[in-house]
C-alpha atoms as a PDB file:
ATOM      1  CA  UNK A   1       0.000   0.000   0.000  1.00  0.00           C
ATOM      2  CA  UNK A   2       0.995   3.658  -0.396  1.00  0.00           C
ATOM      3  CA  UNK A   3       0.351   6.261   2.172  1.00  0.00           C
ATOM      4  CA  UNK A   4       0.143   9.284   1.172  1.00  0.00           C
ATOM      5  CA  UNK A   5       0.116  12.338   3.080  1.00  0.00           C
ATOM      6  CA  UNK A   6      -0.515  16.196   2.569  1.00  0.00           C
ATOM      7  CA  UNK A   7      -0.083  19.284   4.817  1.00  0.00           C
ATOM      8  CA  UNK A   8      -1.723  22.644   3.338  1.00  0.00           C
ATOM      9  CA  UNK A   9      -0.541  26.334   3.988  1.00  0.00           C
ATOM     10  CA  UNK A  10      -2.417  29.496   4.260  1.00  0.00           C
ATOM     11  CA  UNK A  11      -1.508  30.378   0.276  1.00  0.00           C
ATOM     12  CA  UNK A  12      -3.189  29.609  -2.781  1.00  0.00           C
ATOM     13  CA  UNK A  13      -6.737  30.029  -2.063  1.00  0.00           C
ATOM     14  CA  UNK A  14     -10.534  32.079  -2.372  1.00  0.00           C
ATOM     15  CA  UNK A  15     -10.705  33.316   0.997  1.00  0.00           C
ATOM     16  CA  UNK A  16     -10.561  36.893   2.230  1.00  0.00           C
ATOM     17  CA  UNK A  17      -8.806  38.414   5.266  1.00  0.00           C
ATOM     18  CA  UNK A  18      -8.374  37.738   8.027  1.00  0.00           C
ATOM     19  CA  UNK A  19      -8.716  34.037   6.524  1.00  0.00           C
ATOM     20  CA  UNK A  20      -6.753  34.947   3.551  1.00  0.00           C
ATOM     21  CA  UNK A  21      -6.821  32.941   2.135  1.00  0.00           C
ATOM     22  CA  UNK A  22      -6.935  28.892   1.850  1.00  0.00           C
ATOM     23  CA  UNK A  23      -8.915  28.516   5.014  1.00  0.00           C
ATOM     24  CA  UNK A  24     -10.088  24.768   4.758  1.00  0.00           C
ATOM     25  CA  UNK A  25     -12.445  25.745   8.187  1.00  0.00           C
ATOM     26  CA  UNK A  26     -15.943  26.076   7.380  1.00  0.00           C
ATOM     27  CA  UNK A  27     -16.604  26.902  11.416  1.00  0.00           C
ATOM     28  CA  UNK A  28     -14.356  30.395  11.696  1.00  0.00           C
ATOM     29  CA  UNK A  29     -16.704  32.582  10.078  1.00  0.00           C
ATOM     30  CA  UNK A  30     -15.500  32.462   6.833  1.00  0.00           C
ATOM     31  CA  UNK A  31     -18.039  32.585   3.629  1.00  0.00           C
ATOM     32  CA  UNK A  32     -19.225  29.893   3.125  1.00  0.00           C
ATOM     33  CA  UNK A  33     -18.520  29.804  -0.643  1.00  0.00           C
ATOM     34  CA  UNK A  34     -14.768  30.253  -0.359  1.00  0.00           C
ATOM     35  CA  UNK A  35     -14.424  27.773   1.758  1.00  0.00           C
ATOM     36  CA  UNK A  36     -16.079  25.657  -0.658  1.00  0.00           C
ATOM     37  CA  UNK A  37     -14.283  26.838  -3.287  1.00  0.00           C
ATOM     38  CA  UNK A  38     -10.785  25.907  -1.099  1.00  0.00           C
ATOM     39  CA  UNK A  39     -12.378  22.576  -0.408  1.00  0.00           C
ATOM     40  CA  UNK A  40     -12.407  21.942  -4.142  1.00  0.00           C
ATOM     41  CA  UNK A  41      -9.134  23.279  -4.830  1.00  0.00           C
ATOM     42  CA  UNK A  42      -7.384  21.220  -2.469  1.00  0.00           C
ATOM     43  CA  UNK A  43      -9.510  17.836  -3.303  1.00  0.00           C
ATOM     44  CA  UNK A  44      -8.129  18.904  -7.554  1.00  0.00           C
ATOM     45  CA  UNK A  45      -4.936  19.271  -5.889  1.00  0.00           C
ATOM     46  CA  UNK A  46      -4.293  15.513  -4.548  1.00  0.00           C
ATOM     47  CA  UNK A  47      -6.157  13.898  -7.321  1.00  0.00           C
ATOM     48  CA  UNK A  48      -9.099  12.998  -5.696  1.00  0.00           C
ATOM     49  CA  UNK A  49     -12.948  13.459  -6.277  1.00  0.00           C
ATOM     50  CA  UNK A  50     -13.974  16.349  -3.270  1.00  0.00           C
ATOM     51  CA  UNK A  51     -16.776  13.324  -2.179  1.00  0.00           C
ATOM     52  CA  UNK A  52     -13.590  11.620  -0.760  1.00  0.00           C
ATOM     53  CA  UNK A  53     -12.596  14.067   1.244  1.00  0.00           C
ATOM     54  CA  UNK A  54     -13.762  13.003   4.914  1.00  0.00           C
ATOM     55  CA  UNK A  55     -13.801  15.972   7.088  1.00  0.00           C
ATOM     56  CA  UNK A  56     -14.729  15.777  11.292  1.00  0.00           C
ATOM     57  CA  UNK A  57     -16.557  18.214  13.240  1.00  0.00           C
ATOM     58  CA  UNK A  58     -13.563  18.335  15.951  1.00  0.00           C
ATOM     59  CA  UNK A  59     -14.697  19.302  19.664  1.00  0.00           C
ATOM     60  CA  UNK A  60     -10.883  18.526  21.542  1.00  0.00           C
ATOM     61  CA  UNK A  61     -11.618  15.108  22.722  1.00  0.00           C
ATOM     62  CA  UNK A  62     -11.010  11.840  22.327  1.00  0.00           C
ATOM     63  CA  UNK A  63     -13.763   9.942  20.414  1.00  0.00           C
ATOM     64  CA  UNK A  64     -12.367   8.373  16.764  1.00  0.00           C
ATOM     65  CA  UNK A  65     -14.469   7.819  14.022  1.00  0.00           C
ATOM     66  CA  UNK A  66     -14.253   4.547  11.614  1.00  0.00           C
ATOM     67  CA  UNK A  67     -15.351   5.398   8.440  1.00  0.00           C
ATOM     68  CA  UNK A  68     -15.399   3.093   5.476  1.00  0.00           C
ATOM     69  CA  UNK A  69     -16.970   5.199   2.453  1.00  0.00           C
ATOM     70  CA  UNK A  70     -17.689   8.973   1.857  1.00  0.00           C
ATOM     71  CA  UNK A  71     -20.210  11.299   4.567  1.00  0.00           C
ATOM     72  CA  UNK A  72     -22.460  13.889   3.546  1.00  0.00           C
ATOM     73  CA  UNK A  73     -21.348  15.660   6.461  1.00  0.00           C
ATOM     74  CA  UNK A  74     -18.434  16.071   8.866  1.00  0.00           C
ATOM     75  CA  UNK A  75     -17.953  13.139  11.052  1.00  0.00           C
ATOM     76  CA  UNK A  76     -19.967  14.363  14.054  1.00  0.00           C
ATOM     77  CA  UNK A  77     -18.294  15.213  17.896  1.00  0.00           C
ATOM     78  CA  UNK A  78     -15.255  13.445  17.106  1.00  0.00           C
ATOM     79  CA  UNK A  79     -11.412  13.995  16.873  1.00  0.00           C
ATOM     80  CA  UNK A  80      -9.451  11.444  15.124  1.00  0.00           C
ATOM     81  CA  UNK A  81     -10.969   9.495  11.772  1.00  0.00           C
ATOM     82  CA  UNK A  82      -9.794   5.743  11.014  1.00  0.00           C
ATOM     83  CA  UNK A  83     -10.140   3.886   7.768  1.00  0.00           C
ATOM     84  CA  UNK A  84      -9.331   0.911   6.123  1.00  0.00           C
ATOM     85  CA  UNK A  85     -10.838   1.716   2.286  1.00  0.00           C
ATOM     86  CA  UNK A  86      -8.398   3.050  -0.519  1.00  0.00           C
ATOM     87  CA  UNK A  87      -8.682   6.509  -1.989  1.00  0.00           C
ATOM     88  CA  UNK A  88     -10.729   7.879   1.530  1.00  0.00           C
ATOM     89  CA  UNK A  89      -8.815  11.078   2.505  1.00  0.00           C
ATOM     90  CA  UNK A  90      -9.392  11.474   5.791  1.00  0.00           C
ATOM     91  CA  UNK A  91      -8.810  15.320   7.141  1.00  0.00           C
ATOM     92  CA  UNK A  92      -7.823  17.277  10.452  1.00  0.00           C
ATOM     93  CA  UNK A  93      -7.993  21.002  10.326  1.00  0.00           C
ATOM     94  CA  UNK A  94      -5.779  22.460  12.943  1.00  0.00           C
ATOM     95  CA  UNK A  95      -4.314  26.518  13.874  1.00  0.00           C
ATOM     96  CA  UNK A  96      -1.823  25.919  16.145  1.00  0.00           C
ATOM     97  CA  UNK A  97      -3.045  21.999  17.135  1.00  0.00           C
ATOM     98  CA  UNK A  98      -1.406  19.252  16.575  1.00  0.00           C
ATOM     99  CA  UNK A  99      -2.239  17.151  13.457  1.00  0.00           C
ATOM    100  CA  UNK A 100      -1.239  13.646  13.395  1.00  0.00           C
ATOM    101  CA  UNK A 101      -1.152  11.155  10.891  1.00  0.00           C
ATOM    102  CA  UNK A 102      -0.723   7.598  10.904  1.00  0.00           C
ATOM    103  CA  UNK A 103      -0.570   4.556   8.708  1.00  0.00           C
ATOM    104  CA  UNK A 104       0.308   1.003   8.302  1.00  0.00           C
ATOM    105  CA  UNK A 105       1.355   0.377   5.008  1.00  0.00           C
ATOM    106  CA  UNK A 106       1.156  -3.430   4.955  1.00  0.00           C
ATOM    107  CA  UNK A 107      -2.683  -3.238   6.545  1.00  0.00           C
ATOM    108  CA  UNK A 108      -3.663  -0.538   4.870  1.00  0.00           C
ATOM    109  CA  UNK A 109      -5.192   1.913   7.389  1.00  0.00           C
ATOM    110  CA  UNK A 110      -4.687   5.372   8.030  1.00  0.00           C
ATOM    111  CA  UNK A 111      -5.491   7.600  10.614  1.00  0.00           C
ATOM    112  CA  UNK A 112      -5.610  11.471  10.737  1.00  0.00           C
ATOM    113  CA  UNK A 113      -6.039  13.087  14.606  1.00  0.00           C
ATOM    114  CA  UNK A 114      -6.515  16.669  15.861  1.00  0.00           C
ATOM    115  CA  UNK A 115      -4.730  16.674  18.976  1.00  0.00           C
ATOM    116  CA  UNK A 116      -5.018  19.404  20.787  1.00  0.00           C
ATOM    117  CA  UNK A 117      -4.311  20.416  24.326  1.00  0.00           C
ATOM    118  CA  UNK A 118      -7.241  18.569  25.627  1.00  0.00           C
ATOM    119  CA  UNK A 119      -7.041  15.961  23.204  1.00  0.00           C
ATOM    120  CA  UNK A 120      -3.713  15.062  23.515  1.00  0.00           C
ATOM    121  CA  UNK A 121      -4.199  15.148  27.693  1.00  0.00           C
ATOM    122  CA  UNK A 122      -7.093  12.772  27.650  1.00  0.00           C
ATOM    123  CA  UNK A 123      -5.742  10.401  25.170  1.00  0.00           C
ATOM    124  CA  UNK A 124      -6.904  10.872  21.418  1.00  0.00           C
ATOM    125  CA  UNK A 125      -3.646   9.537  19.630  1.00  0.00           C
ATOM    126  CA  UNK A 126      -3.939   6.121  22.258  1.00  0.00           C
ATOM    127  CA  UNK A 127      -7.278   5.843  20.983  1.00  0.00           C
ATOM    128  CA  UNK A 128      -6.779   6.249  17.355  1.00  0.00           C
ATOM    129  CA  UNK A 129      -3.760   3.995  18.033  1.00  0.00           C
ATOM    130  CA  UNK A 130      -6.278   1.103  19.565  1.00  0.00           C
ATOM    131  CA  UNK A 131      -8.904   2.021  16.210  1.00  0.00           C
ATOM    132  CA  UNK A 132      -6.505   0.935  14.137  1.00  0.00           C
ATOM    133  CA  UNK A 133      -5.608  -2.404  15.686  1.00  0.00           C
ATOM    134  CA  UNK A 134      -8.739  -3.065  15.193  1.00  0.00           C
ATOM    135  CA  UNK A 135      -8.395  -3.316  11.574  1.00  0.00           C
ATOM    136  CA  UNK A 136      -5.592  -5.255  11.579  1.00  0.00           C
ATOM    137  CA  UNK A 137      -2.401  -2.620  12.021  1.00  0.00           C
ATOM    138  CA  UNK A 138       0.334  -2.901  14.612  1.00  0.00           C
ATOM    139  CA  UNK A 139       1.881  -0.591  16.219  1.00  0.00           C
ATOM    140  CA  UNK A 140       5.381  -1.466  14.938  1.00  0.00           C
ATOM    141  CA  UNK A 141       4.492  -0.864  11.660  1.00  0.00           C
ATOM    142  CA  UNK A 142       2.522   2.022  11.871  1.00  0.00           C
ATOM    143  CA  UNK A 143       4.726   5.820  10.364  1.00  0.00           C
ATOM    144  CA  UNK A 144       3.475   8.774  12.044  1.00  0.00           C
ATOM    145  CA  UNK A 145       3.806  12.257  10.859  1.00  0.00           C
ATOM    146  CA  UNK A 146       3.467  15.217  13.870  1.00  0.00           C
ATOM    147  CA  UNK A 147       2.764  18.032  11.786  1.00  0.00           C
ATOM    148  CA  UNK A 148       3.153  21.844  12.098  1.00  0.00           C
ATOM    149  CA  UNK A 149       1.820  23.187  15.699  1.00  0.00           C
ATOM    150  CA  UNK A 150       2.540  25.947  18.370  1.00  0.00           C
ATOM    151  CA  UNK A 151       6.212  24.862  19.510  1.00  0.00           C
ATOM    152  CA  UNK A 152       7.392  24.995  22.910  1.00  0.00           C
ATOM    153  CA  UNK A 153       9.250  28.004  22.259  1.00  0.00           C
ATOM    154  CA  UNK A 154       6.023  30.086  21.846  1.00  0.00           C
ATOM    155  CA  UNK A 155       3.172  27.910  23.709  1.00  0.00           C
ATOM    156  CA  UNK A 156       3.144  29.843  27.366  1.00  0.00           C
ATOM    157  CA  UNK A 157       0.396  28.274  29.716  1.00  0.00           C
ATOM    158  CA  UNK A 158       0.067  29.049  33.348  1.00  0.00           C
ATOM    159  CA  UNK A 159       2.063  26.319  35.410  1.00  0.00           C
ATOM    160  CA  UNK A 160      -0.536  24.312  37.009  1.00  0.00           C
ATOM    161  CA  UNK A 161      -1.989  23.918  33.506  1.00  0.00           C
ATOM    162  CA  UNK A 162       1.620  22.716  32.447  1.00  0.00           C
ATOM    163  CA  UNK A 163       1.601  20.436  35.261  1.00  0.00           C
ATOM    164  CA  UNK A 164      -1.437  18.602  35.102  1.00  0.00           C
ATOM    165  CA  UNK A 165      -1.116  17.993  30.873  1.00  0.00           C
ATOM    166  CA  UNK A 166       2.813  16.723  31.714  1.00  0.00           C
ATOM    167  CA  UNK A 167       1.080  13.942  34.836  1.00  0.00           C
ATOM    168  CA  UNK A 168      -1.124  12.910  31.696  1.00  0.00           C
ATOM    169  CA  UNK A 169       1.381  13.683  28.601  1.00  0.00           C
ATOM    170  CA  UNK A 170       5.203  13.100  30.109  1.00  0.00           C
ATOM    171  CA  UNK A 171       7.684  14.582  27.862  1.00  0.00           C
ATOM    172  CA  UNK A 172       5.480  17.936  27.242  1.00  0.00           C
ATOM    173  CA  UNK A 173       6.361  20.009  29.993  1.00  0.00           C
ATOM    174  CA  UNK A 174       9.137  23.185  28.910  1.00  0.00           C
ATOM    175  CA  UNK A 175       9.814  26.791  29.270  1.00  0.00           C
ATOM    176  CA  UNK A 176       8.698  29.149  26.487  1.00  0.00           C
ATOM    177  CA  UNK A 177      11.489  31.139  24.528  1.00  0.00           C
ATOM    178  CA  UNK A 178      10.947  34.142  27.815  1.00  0.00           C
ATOM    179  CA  UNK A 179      11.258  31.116  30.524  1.00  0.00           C
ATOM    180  CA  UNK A 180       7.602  30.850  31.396  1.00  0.00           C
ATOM    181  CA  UNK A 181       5.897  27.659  32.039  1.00  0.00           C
ATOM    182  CA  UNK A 182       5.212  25.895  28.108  1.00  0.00           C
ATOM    183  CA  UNK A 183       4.045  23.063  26.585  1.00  0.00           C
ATOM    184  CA  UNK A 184       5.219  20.939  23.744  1.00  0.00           C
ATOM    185  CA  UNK A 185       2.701  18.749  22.617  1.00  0.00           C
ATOM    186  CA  UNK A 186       4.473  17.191  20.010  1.00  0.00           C
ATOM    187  CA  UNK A 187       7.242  16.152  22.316  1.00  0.00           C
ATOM    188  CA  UNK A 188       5.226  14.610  24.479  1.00  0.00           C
ATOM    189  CA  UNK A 189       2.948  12.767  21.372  1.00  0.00           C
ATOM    190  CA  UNK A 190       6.582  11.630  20.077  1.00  0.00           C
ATOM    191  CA  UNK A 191       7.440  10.284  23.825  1.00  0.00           C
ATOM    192  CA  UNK A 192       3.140   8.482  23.635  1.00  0.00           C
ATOM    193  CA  UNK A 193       4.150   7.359  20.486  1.00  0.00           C
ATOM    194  CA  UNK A 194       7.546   5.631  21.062  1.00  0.00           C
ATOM    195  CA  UNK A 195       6.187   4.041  24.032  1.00  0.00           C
ATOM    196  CA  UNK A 196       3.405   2.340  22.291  1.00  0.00           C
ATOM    197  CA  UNK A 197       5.691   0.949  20.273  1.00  0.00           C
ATOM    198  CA  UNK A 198       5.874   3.230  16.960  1.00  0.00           C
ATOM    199  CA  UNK A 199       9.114   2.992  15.447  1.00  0.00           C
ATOM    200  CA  UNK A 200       8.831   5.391  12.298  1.00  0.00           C
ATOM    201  CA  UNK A 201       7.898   9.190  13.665  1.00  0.00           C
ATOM    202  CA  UNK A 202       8.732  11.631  11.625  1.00  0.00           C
ATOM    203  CA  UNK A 203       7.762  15.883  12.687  1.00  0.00           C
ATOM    204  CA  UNK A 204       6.833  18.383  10.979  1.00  0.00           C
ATOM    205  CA  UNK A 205       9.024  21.608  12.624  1.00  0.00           C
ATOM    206  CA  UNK A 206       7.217  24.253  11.492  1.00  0.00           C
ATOM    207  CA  UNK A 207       5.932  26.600  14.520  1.00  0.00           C
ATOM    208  CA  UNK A 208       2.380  27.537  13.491  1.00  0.00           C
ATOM    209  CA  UNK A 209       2.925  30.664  15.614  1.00  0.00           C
ATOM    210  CA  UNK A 210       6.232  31.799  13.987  1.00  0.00           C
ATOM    211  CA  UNK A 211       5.585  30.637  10.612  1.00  0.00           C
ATOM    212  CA  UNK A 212       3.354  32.735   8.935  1.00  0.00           C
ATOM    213  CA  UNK A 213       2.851  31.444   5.356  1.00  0.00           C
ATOM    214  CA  UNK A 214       0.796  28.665   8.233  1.00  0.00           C
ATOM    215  CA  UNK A 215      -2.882  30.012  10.098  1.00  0.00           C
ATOM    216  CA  UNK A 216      -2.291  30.689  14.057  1.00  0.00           C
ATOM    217  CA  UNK A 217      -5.280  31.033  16.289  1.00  0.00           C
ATOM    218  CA  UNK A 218      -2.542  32.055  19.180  1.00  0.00           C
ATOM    219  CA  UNK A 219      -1.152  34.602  16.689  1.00  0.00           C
ATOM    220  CA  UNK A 220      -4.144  36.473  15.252  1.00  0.00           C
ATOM    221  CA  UNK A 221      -7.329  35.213  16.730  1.00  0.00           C
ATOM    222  CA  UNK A 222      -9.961  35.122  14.048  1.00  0.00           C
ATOM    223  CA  UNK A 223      -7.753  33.074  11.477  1.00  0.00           C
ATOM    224  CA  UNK A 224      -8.555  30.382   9.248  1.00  0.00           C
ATOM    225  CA  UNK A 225      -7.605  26.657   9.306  1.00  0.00           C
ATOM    226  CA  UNK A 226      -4.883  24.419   7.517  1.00  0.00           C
ATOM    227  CA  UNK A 227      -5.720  20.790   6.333  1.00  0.00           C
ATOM    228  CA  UNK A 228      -3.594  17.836   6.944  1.00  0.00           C
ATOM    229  CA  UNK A 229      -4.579  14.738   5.043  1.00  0.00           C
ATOM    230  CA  UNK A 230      -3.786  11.010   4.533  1.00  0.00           C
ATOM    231  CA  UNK A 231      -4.824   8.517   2.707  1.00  0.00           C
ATOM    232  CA  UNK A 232      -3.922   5.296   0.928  1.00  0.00           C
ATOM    233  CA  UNK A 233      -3.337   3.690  -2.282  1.00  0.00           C
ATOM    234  CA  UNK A 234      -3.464   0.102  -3.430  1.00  0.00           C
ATOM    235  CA  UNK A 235      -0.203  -1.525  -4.790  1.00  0.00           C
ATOM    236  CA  UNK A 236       3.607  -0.958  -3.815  1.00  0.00           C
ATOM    237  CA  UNK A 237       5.446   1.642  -2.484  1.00  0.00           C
ATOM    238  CA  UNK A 238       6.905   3.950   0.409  1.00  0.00           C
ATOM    239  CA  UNK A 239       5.091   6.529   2.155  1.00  0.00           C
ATOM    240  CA  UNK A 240       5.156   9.965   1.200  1.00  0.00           C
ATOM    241  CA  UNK A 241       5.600  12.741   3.373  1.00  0.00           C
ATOM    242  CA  UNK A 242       4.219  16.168   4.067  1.00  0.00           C
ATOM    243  CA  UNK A 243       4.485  18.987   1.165  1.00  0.00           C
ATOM    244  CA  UNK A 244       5.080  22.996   2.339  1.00  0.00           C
ATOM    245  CA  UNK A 245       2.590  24.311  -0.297  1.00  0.00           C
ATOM    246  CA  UNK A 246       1.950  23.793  -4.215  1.00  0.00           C
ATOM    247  CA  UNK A 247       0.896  26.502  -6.212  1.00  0.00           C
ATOM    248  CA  UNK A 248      -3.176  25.745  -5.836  1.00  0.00           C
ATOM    249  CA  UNK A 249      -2.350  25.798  -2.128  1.00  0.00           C
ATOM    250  CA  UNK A 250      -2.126  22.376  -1.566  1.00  0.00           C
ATOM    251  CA  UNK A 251       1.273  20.317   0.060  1.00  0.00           C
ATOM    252  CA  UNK A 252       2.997  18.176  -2.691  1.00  0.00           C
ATOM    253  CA  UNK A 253       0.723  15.031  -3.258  1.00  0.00           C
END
């Protein structure tokens, strides 16, 4: 199987400012049309019919979704999507979040998660992880990609807040760039992650806050949303990993 993955930027698309302007979000306040319009564009720009395109009405928890065909409608109340069928792109939108994708190329299922602060502290990946399983992956097979979120660096939180995600998350706990109390989620995911047993983790190191061709909620508030997707192909092949941007606003497919 190939796994293929895509992570979007804020460039290429329909939308206005402040969402200026390929906001994937259709929950910001963004017109509606635009976002369609983005939708399309970035379904055109992995090759794939915008029906296949599995989006998830993401609340910072940790229920996962298995879906085995295309929805009418965002998953409902849930923040990580499983499947095992080829050619379903499954979605997480994320502005300063962390989006993870997974896959196991030999079972064929892929997962894409929006772990967030919450999210991450009560578990989603773990769950996702167990999802999977259940269609026949393994954790020792299954690549991971941590892709672009608020580093450690810039993610200041007061210290009991620190505290109680690093009892829940080890391996999160920092100091921002200024030596407040900080989080970095994707250091603790990676430390989740290794522990389960993944092997292949790869990161993203974009900083959503300090890179701004990416959306940041932390940054500007009202902002739009970037799209990181995953899906699989039948037949041979390695993995392929997450593009910066194409020219229709969409990372390399």
């Amino acid at each position: 199987m190939r796994i293929r993955r895509v992570v979007t930027t804020r460039e290429g698309g329909a939308s206005r400012p402040p969402y200026d302007t390929f906001n994937l979000g259709d929950h910001v306040g963004d017109d509606p049309a635009a976002v369609a319009a983005n939708r399309r564009r970035l379904a055109e720009g992995v090759g794939l019919s915008p029906e296949r395109l599995v989006w998830m009405e993401q609340v910072h928890g940790r229920t996962v979704t298995v879906v085995d065909g295309p929805l009418d409608r965002p998953a409902e109340a849930t923040d990580a999507l499983v499947t095992a069928r080829p050619g379903l792109a499954l979605v997480a939108l994320v502005a300063d979040c962390v989006p993870v994708l997974l896959g196991d190329p030999e079972a064929g299922v892929v997962a894409a998660v929006h772990a967030g602060r919450v999210g991450a502290r009560v578990g989603v990946v773990p769950a996702a992880l167990a999802a999977m399983r259940e269609l026949g992956a393994r954790n020792e097979r299954i690549e991971v990609l941590l892709g672009p979120a608020v580093c450690g660096d810039c993610y200041e939180v007061p210290a009991a807040m620190r505290d109680d995600v690093e009892k829940h998350l080890p391996g999160s706990a920092c100091r921002t760039r200024s030596g407040s109390p900080g989080l970095d989620l994707r250091a603790g995911l990676w430390r989740q992650l290794a522990d389960a047993g993944v092997a292949r983790i790869g990161l993203d190191p974009r900083c959503t806050v300090e890179d701004r061709s990416l959306f940041s909620h932390r940054r500007e508030g009202t902002t739009g949303r970037l799209a990181a997707v995953t899906w699989f192909e039948p037949g041979e092949g390695p993995a392929e990993g997450a593009g910066k941007g194409a020219d229709e606003g969409s990372g390399r497919a």
